[in-house]
N, C-alpha and C. Protein backbone atom coordinates (compact mmCIF):
# COMPACT_ATOMS: atom_id res chain seq x y z
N UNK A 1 -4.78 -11.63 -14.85
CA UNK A 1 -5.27 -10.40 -15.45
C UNK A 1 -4.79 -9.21 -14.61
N UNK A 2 -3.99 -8.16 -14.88
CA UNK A 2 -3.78 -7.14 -14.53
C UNK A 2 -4.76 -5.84 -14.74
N UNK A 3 -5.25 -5.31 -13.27
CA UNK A 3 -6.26 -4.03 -13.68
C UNK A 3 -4.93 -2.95 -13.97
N UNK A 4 -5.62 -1.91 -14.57
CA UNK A 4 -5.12 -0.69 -14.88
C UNK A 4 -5.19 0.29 -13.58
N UNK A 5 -4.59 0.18 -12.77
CA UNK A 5 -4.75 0.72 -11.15
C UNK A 5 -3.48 1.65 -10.87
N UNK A 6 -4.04 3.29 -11.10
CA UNK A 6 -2.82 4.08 -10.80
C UNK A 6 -1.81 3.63 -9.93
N UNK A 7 -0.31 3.79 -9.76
CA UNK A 7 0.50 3.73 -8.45
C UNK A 7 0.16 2.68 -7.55
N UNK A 8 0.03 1.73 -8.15
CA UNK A 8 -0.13 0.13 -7.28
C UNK A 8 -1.09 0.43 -6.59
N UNK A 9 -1.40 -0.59 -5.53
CA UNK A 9 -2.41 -0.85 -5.17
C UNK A 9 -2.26 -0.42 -3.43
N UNK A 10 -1.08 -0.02 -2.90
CA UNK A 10 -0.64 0.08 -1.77
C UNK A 10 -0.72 1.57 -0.97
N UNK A 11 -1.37 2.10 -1.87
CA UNK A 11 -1.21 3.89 -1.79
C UNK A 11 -0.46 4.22 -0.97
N UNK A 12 0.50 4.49 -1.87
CA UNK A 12 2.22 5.09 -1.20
C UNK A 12 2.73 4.83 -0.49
N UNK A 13 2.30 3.54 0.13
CA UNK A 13 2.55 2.87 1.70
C UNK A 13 3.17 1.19 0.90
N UNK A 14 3.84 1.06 2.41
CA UNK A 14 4.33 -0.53 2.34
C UNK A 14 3.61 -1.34 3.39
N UNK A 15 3.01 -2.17 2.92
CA UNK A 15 2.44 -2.86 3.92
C UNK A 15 3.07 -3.90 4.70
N UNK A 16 3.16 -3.36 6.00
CA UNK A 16 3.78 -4.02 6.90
C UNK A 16 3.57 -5.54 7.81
N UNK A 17 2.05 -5.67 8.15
CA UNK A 17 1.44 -6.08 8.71
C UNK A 17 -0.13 -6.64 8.45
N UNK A 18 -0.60 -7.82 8.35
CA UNK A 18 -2.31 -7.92 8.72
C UNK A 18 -2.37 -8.56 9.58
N UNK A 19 -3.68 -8.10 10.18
CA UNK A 19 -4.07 -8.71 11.00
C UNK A 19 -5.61 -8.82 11.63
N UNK A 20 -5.73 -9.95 11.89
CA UNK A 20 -7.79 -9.85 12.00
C UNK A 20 -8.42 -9.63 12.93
N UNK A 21 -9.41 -8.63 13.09
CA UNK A 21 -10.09 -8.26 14.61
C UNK A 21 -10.30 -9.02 15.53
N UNK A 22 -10.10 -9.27 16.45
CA UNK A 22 -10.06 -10.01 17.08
C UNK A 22 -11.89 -10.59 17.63
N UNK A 23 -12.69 -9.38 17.34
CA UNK A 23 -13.86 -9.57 17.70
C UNK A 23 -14.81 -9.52 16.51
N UNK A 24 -14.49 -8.70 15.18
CA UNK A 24 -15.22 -8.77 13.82
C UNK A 24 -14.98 -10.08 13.22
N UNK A 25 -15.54 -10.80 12.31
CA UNK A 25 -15.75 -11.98 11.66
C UNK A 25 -15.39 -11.60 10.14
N UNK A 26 -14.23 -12.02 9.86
CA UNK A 26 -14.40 -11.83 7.91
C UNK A 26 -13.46 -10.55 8.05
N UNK A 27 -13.12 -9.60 9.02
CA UNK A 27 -12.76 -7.91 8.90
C UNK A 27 -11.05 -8.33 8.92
N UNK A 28 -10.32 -8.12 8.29
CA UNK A 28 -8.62 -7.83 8.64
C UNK A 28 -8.18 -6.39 8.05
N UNK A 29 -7.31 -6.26 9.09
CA UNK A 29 -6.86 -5.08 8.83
C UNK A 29 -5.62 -4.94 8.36
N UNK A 30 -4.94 -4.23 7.54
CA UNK A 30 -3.88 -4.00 6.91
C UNK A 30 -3.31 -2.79 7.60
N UNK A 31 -1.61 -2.73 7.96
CA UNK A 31 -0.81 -1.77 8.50
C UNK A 31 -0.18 -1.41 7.82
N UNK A 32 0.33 0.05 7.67
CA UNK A 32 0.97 0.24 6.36
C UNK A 32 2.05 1.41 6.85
N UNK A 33 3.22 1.22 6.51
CA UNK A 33 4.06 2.62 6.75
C UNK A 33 3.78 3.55 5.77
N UNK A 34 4.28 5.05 6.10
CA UNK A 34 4.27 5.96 4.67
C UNK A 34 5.27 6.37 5.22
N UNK A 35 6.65 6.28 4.32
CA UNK A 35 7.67 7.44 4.77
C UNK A 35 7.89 8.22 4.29
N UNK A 36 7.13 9.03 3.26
CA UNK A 36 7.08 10.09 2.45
C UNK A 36 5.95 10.81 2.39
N UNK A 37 5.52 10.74 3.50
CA UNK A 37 4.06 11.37 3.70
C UNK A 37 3.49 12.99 2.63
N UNK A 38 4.50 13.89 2.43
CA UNK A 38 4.38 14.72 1.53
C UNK A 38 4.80 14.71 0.59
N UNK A 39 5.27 13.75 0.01
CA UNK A 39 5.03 13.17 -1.82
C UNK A 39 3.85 13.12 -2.33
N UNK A 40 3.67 13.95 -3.65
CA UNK A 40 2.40 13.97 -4.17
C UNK A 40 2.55 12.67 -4.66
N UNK A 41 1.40 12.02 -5.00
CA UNK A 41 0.77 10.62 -6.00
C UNK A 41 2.28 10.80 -7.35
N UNK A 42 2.40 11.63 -7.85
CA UNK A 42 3.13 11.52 -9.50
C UNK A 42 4.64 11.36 -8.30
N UNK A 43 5.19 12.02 -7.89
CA UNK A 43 6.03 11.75 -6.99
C UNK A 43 6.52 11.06 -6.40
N UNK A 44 5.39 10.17 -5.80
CA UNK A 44 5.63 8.62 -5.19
C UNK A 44 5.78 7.49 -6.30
N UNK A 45 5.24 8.18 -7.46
CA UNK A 45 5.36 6.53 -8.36
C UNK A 45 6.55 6.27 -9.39
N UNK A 46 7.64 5.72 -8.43
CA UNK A 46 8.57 5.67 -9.68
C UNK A 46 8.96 4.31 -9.95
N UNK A 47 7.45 3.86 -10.79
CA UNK A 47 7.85 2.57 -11.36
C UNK A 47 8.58 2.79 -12.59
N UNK A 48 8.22 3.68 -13.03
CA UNK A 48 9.05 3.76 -14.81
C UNK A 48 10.79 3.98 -14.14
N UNK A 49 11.17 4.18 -13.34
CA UNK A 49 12.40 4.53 -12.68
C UNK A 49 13.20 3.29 -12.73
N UNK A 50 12.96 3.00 -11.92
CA UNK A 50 12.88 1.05 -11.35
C UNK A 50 12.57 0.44 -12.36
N UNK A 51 12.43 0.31 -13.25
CA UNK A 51 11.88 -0.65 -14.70
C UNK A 51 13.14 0.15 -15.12
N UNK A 52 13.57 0.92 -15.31
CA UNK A 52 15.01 1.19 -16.40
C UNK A 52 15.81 1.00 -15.67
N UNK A 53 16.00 1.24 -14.36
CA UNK A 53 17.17 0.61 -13.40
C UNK A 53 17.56 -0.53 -13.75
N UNK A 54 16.44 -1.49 -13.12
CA UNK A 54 16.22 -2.84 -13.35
C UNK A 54 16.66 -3.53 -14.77
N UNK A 55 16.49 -2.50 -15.80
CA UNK A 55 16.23 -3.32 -16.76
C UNK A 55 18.17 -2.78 -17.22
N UNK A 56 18.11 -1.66 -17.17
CA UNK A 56 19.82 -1.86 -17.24
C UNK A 56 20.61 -2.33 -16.58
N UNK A 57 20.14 -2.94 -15.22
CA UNK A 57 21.19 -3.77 -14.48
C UNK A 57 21.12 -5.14 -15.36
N UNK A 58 20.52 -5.59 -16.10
CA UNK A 58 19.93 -6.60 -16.34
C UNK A 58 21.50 -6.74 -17.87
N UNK A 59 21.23 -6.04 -18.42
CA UNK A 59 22.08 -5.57 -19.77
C UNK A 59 23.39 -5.20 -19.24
N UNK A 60 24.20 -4.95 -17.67
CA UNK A 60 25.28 -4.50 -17.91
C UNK A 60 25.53 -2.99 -17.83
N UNK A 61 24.58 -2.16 -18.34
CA UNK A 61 23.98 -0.90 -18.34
C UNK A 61 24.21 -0.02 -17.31
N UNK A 62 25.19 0.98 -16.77
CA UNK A 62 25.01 1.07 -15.14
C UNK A 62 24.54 2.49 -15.41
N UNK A 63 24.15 3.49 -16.35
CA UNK A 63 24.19 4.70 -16.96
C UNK A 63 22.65 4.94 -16.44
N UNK A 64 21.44 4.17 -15.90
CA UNK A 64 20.11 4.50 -15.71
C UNK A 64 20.21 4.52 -14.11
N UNK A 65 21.11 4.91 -13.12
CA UNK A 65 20.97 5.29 -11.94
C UNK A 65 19.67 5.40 -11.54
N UNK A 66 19.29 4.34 -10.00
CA UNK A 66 17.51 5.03 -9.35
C UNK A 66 18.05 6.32 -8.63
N UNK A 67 17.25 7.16 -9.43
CA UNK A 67 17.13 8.31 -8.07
C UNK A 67 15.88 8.82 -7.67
N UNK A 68 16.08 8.56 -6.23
CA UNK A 68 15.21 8.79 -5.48
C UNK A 68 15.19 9.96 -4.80
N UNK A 69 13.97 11.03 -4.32
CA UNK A 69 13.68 12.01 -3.79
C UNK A 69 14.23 12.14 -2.27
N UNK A 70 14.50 13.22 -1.79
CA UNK A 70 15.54 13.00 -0.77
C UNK A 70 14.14 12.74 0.64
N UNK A 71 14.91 12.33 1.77
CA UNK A 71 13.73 11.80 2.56
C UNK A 71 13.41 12.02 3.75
N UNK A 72 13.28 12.43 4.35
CA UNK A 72 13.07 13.29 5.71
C UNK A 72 11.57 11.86 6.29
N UNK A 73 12.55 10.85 7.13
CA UNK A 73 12.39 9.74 7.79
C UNK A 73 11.18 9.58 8.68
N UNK A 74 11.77 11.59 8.97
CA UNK A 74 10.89 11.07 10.68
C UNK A 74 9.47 11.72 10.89
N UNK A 75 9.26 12.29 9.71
CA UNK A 75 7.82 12.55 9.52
C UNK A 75 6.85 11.52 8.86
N UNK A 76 7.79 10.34 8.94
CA UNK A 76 6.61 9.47 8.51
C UNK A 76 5.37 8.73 9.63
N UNK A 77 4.08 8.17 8.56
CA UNK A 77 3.33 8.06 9.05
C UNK A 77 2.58 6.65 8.91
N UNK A 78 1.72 6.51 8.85
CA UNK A 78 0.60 5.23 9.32
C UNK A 78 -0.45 4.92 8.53
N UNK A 79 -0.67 4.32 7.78
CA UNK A 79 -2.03 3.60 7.38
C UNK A 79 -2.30 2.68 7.52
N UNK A 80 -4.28 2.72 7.90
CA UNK A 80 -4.71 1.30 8.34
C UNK A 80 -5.78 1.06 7.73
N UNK A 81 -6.04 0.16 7.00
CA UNK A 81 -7.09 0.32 6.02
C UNK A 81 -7.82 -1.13 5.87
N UNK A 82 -9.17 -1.18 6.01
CA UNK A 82 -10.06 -2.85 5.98
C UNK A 82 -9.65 -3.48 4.94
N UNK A 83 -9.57 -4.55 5.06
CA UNK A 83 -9.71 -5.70 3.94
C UNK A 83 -10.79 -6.34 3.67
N UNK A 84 -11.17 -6.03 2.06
CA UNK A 84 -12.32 -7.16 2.00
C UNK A 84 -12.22 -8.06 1.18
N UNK A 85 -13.36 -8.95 1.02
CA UNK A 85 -12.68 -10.06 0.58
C UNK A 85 -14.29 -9.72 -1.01
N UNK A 86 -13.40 -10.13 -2.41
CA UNK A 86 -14.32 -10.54 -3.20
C UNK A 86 -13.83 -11.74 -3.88
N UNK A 87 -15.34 -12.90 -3.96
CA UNK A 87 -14.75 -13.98 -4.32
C UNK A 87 -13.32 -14.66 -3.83
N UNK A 88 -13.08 -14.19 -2.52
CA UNK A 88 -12.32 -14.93 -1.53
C UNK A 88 -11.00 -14.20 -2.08
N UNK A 89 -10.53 -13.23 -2.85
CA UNK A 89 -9.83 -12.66 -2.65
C UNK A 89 -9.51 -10.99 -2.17
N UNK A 90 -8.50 -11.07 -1.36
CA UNK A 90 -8.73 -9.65 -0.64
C UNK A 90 -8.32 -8.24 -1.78
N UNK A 91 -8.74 -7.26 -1.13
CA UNK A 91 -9.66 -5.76 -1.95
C UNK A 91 -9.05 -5.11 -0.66
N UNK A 92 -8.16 -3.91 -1.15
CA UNK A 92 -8.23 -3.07 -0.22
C UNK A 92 -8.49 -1.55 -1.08
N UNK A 93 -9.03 -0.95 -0.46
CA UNK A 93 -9.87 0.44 -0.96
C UNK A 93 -9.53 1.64 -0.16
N UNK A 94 -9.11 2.70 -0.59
CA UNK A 94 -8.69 3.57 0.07
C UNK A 94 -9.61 4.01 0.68
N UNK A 95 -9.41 4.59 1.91
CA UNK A 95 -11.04 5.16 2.56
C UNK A 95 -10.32 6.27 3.40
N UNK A 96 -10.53 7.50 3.39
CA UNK A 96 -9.67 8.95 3.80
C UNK A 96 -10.21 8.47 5.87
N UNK A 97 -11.54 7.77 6.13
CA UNK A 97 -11.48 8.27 7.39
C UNK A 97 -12.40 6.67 7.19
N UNK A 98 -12.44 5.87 8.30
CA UNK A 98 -13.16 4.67 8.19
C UNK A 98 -13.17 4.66 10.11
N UNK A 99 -14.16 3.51 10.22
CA UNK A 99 -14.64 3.01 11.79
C UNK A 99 -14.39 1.37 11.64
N UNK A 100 -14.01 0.65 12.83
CA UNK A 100 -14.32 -0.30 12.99
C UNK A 100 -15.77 -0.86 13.03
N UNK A 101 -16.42 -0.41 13.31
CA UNK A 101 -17.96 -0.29 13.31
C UNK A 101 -18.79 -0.07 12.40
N UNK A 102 -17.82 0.64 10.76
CA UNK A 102 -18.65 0.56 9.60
C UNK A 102 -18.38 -0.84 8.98
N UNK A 103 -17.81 -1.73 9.90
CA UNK A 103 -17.11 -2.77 9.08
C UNK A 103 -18.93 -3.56 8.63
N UNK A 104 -19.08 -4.25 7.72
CA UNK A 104 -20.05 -5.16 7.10
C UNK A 104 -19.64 -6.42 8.12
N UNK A 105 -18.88 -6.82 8.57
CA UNK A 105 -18.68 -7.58 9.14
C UNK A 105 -19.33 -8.22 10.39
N UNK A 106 -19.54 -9.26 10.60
CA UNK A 106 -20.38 -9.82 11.93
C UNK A 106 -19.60 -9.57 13.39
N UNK A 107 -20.53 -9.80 14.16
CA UNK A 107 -19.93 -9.45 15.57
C UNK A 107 -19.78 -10.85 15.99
N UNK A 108 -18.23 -11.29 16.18
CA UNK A 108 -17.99 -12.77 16.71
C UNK A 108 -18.34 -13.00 17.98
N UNK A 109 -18.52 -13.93 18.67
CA UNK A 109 -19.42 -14.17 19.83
C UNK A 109 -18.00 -14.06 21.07
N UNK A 110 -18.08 -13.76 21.96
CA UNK A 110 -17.10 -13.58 22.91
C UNK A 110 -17.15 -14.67 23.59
């Protein structure tokens, strides 16, 4: 089943990395690059782009060129965002400012 979830599920980021607290129980964290940090949301999403690319490479088609927004590398940035788990599969939720410490998660025994 596919949800109806604006601009994937990755918010504008590629996820690079998880990895689990070493001291929270159940908590992993997800690493994420952004290299387009000042791309608005409509800006960043060029799935309809990539679906006609794709789909004319597919046909022979070479006339649907991807073009992409030009990219200034080195202002990119970082996201790190909890993972949770529903029904044992992971949920990640955008959260503008989060704590290790709001995690729901148990404190593993040292």
């Amino acid at each position: 089943m596919q949800r109806d979830l604006p601009f994937g599920t990755s918010f504008r980021s590629q996820i690079s990395s998880v990895f689990p607290h070493p001291h929270k129980r159940d908590l992993c964290i997800a690493l994420a690059d952004r290299w387009l940090p000042g791309l608005s949301e409509e800006e960043s999403n060029q799935e309809q782009s990539v679906r006609r690319a794709f789909a004319s490479a597919q046909t022979g088609d070479a006339r649907a060129a991807l073009s992409l927004p030009d990219a200034d590398t080195s202002i990119a940035d970082y996201v790190w965002l909890p993972i949770r788990f529903e029904d044992g599969k992971p949920v990640i939720d955008w959260l503008d400012e989060w704590q290790i410490e709001d995690s729901s998660s148990s404190v593993m025994p040292r």
